[in-house]
PDB file of N, CA and C in Angstrom:
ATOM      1  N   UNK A   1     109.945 128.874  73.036  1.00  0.00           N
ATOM      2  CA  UNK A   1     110.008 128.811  74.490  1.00  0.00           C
ATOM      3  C   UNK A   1     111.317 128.141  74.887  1.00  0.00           C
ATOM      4  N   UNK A   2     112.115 128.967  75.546  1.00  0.00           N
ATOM      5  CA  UNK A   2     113.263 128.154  76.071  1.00  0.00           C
ATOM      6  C   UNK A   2     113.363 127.437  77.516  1.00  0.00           C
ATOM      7  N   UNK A   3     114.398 126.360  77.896  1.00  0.00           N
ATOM      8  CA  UNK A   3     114.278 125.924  78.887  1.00  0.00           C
ATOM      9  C   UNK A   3     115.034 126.556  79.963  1.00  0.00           C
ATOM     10  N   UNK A   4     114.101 127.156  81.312  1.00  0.00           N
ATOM     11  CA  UNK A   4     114.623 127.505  82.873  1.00  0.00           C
ATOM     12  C   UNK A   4     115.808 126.579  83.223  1.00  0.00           C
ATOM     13  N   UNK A   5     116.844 126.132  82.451  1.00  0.00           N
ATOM     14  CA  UNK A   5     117.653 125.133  83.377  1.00  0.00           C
ATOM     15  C   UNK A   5     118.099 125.428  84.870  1.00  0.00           C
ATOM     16  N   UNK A   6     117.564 126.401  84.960  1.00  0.00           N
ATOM     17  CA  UNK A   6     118.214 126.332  86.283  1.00  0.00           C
ATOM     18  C   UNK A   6     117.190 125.924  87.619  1.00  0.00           C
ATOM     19  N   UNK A   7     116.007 126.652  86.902  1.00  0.00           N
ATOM     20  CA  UNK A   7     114.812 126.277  87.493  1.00  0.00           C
ATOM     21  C   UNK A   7     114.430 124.558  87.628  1.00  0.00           C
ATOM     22  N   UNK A   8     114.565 124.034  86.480  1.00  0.00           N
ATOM     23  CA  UNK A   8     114.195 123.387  86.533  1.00  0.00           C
ATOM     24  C   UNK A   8     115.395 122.118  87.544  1.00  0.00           C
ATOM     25  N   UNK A   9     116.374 122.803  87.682  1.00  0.00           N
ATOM     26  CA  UNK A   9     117.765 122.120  88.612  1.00  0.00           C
ATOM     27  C   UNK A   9     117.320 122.085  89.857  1.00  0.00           C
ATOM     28  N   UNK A  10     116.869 123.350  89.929  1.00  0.00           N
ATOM     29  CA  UNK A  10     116.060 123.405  91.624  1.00  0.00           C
ATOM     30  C   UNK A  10     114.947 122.507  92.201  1.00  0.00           C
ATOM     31  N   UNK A  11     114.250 122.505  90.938  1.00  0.00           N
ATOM     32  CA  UNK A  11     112.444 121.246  90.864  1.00  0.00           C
ATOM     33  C   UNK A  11     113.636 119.695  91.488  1.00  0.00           C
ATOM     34  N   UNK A  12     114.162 119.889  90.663  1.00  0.00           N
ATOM     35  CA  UNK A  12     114.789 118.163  90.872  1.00  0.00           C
ATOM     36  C   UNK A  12     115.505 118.400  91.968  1.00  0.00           C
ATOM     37  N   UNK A  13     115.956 118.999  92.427  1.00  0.00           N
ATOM     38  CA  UNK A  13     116.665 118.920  93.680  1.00  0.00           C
ATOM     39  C   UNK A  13     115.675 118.979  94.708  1.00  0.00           C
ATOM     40  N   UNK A  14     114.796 119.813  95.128  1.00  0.00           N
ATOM     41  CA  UNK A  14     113.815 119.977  95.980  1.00  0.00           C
ATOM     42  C   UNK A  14     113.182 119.031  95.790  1.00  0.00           C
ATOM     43  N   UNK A  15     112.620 118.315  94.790  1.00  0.00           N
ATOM     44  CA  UNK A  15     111.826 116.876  94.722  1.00  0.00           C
ATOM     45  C   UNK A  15     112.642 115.892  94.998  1.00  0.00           C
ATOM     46  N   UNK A  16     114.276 115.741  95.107  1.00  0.00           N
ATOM     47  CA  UNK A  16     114.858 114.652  95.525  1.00  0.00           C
ATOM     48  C   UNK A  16     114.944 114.318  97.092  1.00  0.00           C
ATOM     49  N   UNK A  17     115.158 116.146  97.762  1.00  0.00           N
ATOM     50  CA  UNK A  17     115.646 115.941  99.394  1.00  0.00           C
ATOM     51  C   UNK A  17     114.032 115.741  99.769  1.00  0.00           C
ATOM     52  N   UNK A  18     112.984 116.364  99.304  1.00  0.00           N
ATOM     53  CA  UNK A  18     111.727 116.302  99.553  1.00  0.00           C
ATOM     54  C   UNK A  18     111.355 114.829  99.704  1.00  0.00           C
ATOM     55  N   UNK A  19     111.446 114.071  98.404  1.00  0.00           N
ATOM     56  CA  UNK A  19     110.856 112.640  98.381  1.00  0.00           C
ATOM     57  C   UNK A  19     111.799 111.773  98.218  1.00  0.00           C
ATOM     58  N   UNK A  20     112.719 111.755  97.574  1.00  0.00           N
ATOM     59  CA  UNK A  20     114.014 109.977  97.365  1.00  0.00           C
ATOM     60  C   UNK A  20     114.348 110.258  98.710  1.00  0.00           C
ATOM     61  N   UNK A  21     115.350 111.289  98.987  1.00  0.00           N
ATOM     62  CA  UNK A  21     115.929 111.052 100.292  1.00  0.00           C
ATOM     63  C   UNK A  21     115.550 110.260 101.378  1.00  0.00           C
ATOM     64  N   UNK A  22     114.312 110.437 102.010  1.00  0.00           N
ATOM     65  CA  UNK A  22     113.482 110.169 102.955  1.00  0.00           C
ATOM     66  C   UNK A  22     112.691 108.642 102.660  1.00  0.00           C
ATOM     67  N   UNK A  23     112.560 108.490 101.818  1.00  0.00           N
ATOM     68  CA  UNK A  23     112.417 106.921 100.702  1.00  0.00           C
ATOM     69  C   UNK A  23     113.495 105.981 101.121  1.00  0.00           C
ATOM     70  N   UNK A  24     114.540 106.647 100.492  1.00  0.00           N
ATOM     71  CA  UNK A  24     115.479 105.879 100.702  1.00  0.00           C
ATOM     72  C   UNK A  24     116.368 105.460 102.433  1.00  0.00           C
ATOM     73  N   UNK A  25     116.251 107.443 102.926  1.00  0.00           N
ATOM     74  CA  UNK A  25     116.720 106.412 104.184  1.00  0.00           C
ATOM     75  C   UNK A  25     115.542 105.244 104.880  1.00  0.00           C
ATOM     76  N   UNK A  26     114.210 105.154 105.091  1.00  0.00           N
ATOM     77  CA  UNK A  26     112.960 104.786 105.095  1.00  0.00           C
ATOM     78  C   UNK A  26     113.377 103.076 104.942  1.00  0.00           C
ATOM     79  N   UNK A  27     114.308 103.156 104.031  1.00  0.00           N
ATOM     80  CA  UNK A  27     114.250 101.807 103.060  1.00  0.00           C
ATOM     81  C   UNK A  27     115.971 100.871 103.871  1.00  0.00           C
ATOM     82  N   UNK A  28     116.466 101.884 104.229  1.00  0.00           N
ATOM     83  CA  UNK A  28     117.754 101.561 105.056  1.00  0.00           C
ATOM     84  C   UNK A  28     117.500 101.006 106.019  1.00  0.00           C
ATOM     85  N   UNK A  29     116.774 101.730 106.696  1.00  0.00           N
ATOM     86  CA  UNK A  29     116.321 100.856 107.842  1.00  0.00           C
ATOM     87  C   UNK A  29     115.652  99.903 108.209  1.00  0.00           C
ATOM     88  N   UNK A  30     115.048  98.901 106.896  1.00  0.00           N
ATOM     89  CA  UNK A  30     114.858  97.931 106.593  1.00  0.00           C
ATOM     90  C   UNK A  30     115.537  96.776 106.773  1.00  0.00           C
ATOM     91  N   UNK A  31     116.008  95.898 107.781  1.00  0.00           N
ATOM     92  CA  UNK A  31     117.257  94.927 107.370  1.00  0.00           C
ATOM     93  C   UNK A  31     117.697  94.243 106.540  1.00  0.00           C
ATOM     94  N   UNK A  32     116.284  93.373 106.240  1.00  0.00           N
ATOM     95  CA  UNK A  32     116.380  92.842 105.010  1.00  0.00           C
ATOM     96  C   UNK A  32     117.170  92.078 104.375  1.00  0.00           C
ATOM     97  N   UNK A  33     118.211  91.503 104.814  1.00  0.00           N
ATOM     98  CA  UNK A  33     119.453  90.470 104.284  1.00  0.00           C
ATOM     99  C   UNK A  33     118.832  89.238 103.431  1.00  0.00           C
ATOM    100  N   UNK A  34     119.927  89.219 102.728  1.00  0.00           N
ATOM    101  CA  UNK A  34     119.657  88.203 101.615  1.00  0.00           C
ATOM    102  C   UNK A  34     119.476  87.014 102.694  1.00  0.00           C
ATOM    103  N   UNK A  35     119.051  86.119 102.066  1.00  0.00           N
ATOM    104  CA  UNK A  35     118.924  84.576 102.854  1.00  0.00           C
ATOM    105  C   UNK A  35     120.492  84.018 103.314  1.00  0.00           C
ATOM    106  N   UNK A  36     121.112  84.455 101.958  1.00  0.00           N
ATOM    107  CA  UNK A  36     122.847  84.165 102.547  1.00  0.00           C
ATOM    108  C   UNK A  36     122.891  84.101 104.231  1.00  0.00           C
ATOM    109  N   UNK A  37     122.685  85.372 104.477  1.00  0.00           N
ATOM    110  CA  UNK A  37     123.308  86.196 104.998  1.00  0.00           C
ATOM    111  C   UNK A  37     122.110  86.145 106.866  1.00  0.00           C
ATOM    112  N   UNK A  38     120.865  85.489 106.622  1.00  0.00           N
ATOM    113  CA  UNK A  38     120.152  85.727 107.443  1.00  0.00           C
ATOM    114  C   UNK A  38     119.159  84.112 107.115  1.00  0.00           C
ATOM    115  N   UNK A  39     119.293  83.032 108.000  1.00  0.00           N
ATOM    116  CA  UNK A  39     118.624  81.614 107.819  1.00  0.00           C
ATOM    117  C   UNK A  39     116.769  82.462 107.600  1.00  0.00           C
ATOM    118  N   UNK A  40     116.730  83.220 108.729  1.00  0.00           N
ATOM    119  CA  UNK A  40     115.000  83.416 108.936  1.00  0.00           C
ATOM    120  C   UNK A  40     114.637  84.697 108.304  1.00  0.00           C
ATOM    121  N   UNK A  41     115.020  84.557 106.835  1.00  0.00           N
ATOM    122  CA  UNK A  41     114.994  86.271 106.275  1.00  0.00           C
ATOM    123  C   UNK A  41     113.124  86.064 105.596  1.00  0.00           C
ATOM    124  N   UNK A  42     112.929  84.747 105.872  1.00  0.00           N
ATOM    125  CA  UNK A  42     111.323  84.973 105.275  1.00  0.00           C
ATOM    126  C   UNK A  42     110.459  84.736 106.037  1.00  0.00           C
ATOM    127  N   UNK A  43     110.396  84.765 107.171  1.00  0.00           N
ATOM    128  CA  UNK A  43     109.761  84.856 109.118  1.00  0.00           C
ATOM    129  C   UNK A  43     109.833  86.394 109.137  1.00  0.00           C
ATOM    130  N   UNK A  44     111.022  86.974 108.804  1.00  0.00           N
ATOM    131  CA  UNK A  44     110.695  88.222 109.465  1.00  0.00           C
ATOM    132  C   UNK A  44     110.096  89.174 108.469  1.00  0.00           C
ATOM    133  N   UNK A  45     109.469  89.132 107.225  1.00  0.00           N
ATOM    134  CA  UNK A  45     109.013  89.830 106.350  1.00  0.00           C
ATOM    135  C   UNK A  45     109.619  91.140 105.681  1.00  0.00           C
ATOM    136  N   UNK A  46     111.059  91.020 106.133  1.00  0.00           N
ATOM    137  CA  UNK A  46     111.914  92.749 105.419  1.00  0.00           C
ATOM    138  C   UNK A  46     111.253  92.909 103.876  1.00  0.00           C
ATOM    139  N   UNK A  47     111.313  91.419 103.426  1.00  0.00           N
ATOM    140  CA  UNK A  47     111.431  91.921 101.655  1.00  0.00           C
ATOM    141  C   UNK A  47     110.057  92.117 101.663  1.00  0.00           C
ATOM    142  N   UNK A  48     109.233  92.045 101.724  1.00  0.00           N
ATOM    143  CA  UNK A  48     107.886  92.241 101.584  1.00  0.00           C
ATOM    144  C   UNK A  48     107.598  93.861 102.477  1.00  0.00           C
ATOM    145  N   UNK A  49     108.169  94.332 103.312  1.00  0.00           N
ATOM    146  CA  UNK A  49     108.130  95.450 103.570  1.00  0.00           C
ATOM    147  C   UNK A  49     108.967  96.787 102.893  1.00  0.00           C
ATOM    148  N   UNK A  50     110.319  95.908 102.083  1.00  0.00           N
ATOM    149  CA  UNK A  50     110.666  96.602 101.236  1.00  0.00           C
ATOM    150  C   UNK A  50     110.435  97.326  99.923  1.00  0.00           C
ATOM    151  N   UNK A  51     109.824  95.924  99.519  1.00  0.00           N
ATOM    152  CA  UNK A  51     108.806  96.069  98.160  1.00  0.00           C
ATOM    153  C   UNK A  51     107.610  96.913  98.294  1.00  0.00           C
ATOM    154  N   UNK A  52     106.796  97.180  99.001  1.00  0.00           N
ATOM    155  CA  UNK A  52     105.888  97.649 100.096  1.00  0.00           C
ATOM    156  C   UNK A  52     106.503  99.380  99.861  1.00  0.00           C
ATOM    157  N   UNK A  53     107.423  99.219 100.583  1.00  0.00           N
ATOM    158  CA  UNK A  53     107.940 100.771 100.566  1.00  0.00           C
ATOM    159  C   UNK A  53     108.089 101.239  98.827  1.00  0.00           C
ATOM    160  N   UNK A  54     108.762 100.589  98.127  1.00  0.00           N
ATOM    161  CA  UNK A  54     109.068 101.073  96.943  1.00  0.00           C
ATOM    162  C   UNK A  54     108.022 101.046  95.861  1.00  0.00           C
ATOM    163  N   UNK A  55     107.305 100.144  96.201  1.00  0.00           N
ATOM    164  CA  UNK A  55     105.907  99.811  95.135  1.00  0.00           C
ATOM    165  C   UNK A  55     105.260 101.347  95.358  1.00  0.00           C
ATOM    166  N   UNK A  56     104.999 101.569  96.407  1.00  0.00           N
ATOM    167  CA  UNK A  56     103.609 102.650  96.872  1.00  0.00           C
ATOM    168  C   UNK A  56     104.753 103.622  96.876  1.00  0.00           C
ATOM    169  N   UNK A  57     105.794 104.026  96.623  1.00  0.00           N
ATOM    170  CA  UNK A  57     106.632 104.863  96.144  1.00  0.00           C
ATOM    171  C   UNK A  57     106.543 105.620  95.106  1.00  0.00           C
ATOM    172  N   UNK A  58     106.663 104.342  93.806  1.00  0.00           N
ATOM    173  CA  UNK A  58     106.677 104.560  93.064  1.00  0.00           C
ATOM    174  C   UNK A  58     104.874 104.963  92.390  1.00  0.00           C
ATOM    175  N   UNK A  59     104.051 104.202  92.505  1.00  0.00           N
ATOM    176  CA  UNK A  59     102.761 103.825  92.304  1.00  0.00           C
ATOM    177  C   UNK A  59     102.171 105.591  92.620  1.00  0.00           C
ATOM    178  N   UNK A  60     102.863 106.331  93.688  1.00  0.00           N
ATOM    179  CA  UNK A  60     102.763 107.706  94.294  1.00  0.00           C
ATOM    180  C   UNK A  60     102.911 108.517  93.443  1.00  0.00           C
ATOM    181  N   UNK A  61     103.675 108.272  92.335  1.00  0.00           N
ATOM    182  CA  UNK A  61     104.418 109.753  91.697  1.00  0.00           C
ATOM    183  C   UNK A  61     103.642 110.007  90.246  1.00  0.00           C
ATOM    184  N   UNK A  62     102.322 109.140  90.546  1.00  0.00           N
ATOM    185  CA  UNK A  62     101.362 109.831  89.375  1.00  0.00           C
ATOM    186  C   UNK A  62     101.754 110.377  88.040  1.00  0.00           C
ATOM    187  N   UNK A  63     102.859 109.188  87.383  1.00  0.00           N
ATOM    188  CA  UNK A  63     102.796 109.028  86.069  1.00  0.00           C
ATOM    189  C   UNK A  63     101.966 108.186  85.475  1.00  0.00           C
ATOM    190  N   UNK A  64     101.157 109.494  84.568  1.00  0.00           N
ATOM    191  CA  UNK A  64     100.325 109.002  83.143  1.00  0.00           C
ATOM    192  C   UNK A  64     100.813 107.832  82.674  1.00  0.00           C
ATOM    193  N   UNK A  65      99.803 106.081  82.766  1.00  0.00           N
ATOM    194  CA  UNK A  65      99.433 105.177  82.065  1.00  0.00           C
ATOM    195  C   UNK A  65     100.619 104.656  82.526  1.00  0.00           C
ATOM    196  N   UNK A  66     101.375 104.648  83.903  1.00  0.00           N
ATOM    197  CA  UNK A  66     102.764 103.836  84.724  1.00  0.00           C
ATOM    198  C   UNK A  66     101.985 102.482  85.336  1.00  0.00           C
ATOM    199  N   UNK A  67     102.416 101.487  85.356  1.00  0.00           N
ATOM    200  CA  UNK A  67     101.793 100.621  85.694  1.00  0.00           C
ATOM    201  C   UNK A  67     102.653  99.306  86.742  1.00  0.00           C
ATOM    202  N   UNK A  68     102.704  99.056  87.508  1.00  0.00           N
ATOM    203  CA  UNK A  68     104.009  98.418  88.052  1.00  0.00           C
ATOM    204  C   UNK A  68     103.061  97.086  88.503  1.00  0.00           C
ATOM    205  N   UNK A  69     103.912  95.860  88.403  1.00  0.00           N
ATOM    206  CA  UNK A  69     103.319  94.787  88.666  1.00  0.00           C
ATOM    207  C   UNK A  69     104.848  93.543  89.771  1.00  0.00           C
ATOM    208  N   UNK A  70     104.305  92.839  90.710  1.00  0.00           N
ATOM    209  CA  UNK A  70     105.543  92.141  91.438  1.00  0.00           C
ATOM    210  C   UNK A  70     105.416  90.727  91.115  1.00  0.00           C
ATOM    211  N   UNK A  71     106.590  90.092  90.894  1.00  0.00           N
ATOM    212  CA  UNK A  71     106.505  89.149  90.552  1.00  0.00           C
ATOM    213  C   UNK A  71     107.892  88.206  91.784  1.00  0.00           C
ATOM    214  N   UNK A  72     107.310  87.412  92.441  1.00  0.00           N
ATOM    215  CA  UNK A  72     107.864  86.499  93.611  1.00  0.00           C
ATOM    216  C   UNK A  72     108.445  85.245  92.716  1.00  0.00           C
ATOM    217  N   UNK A  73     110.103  85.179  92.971  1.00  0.00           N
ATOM    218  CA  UNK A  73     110.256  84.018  92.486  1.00  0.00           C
ATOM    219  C   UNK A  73     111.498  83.600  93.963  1.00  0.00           C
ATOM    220  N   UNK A  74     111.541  82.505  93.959  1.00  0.00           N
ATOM    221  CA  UNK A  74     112.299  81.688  95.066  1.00  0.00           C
ATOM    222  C   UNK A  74     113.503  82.390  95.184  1.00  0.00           C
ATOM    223  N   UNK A  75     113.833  83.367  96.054  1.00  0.00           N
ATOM    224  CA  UNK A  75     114.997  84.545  96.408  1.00  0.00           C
ATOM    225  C   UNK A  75     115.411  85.592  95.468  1.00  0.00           C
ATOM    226  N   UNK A  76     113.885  85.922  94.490  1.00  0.00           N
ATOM    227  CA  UNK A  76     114.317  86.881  93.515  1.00  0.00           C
ATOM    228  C   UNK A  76     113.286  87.505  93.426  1.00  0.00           C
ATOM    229  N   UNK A  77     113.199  88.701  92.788  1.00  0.00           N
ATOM    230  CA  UNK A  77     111.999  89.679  92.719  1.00  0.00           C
ATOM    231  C   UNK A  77     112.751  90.468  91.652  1.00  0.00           C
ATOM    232  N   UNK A  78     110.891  90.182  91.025  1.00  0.00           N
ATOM    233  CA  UNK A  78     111.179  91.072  89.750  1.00  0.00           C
ATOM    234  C   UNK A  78     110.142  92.263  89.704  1.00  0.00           C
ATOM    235  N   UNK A  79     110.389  92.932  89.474  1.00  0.00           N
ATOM    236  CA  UNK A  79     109.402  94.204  89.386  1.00  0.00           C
ATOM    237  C   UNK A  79     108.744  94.467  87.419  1.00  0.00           C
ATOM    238  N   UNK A  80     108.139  94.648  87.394  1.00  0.00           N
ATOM    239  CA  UNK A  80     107.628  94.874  85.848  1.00  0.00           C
ATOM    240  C   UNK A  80     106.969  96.164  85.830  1.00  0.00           C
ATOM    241  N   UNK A  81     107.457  96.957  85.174  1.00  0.00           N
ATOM    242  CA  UNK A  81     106.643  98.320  85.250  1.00  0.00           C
ATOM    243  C   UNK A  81     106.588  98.479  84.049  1.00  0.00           C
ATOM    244  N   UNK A  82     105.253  99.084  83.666  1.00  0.00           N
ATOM    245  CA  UNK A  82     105.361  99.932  81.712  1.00  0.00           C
ATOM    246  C   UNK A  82     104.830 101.792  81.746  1.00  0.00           C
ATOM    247  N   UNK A  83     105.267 102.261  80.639  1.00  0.00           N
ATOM    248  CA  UNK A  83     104.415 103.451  80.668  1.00  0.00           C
ATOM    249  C   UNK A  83     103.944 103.330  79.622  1.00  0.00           C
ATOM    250  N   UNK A  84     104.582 103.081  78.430  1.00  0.00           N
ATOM    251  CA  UNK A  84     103.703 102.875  77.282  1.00  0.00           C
ATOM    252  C   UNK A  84     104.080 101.180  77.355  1.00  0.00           C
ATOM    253  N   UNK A  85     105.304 100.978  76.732  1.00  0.00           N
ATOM    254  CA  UNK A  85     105.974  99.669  76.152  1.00  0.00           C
ATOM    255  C   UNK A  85     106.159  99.129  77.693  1.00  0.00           C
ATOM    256  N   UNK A  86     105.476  97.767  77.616  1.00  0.00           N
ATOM    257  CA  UNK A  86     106.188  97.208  78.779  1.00  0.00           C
ATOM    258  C   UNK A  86     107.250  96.910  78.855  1.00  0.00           C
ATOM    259  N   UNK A  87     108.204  96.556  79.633  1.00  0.00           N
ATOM    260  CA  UNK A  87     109.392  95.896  79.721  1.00  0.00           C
ATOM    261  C   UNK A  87     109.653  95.229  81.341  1.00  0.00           C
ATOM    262  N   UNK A  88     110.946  95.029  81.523  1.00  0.00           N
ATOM    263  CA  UNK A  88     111.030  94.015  83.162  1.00  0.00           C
ATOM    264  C   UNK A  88     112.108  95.023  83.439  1.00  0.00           C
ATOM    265  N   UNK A  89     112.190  94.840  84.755  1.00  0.00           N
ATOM    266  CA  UNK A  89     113.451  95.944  85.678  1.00  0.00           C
ATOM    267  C   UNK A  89     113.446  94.919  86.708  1.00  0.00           C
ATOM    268  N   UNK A  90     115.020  94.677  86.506  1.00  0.00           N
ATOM    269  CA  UNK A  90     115.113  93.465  87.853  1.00  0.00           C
ATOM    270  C   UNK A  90     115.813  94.430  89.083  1.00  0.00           C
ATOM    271  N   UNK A  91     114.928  94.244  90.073  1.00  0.00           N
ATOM    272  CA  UNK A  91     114.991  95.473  91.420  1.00  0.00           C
ATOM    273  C   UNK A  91     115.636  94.203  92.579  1.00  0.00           C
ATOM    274  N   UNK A  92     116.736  94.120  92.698  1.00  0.00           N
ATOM    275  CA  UNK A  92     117.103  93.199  94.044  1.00  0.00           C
ATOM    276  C   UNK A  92     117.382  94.562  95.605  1.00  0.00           C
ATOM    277  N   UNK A  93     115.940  94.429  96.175  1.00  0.00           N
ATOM    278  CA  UNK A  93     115.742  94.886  97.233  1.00  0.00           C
ATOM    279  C   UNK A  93     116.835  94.208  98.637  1.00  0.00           C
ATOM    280  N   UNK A  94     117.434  92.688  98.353  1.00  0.00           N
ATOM    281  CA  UNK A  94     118.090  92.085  99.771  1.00  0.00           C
ATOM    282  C   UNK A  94     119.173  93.197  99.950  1.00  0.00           C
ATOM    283  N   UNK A  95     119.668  92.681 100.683  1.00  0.00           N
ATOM    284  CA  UNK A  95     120.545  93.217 101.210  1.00  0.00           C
ATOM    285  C   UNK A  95     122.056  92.255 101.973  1.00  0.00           C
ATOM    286  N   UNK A  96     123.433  92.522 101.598  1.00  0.00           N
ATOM    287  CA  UNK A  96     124.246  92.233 102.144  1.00  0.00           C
ATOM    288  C   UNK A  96     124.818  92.230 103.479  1.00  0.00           C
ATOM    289  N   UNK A  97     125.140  91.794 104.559  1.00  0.00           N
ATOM    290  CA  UNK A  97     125.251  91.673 106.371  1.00  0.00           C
ATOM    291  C   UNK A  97     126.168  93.215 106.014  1.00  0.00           C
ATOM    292  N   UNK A  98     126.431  94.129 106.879  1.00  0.00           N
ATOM    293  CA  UNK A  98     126.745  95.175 107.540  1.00  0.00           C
ATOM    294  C   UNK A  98     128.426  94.727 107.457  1.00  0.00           C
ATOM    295  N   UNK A  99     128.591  93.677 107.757  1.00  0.00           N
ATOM    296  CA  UNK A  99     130.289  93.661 108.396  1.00  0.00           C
ATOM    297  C   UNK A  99     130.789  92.453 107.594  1.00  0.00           C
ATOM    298  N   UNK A 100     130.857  91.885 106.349  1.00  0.00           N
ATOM    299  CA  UNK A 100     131.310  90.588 105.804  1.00  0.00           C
ATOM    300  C   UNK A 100     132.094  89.952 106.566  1.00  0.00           C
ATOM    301  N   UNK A 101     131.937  88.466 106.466  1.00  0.00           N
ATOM    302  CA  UNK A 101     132.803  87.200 107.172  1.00  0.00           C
ATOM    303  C   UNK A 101     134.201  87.533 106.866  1.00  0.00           C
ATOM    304  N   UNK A 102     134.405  87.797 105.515  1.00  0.00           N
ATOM    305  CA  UNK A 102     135.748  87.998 105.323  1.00  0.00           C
ATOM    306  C   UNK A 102     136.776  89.340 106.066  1.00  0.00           C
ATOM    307  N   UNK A 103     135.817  89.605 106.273  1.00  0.00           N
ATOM    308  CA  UNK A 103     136.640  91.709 106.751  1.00  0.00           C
ATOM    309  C   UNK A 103     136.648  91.666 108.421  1.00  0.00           C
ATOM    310  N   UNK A 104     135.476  90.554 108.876  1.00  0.00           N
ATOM    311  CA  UNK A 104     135.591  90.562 110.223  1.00  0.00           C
ATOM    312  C   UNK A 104     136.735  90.128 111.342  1.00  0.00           C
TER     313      UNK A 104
END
């Protein structure tokens, strides 16, 4: 049996504009600034709505024995996901101000 590459070019493309795209802009519009960058960034709940978006994102795409777990540490977030072998994926959801001090 050989592989459709081309077909299968199309699956991934149609599953990207279909679902990342829309994820991701979803996730833009999040503000979300690092604490740097924003005194009341944990009053207004971005990172927890970010994580939120990407958890049930990911948690969505119904891979066999995927397992994702969050882990809150004082201005850091770690994400832990396994499919077979666990391992850690460090996911920094903040975000940098729009216009830096320096460029302004």
């Amino acid at each position: 049996m050989s592989l459709d590459t081309q077909k299968l070019l199309a699956e991934i493309e149609a599953q990207w504009d279909a679902d990342v795209v829309p994820k991701i802009s979803e996730y833009i519009k999040i503000p979300n600034l690092s604490p740097m960058f924003d005194p009341d960034w944990e009053k207004k709940e971005d990172t927890d709505k970010a994580v939120k978006l990407m958890v049930d994102w990911a948690n969505a795409q119904g891979i066999k024995g995927f397992n994702l777990e969050v882990f809150h540490f004082i201005h850091i977030l770690h994400l832990k996901f396994s499919i077979i072998t666990p391992f850690f994926f460090f996911f920094r959801l903040l975000k940098m101000q729009e216009k830096p001090l320096l460029f302004s």
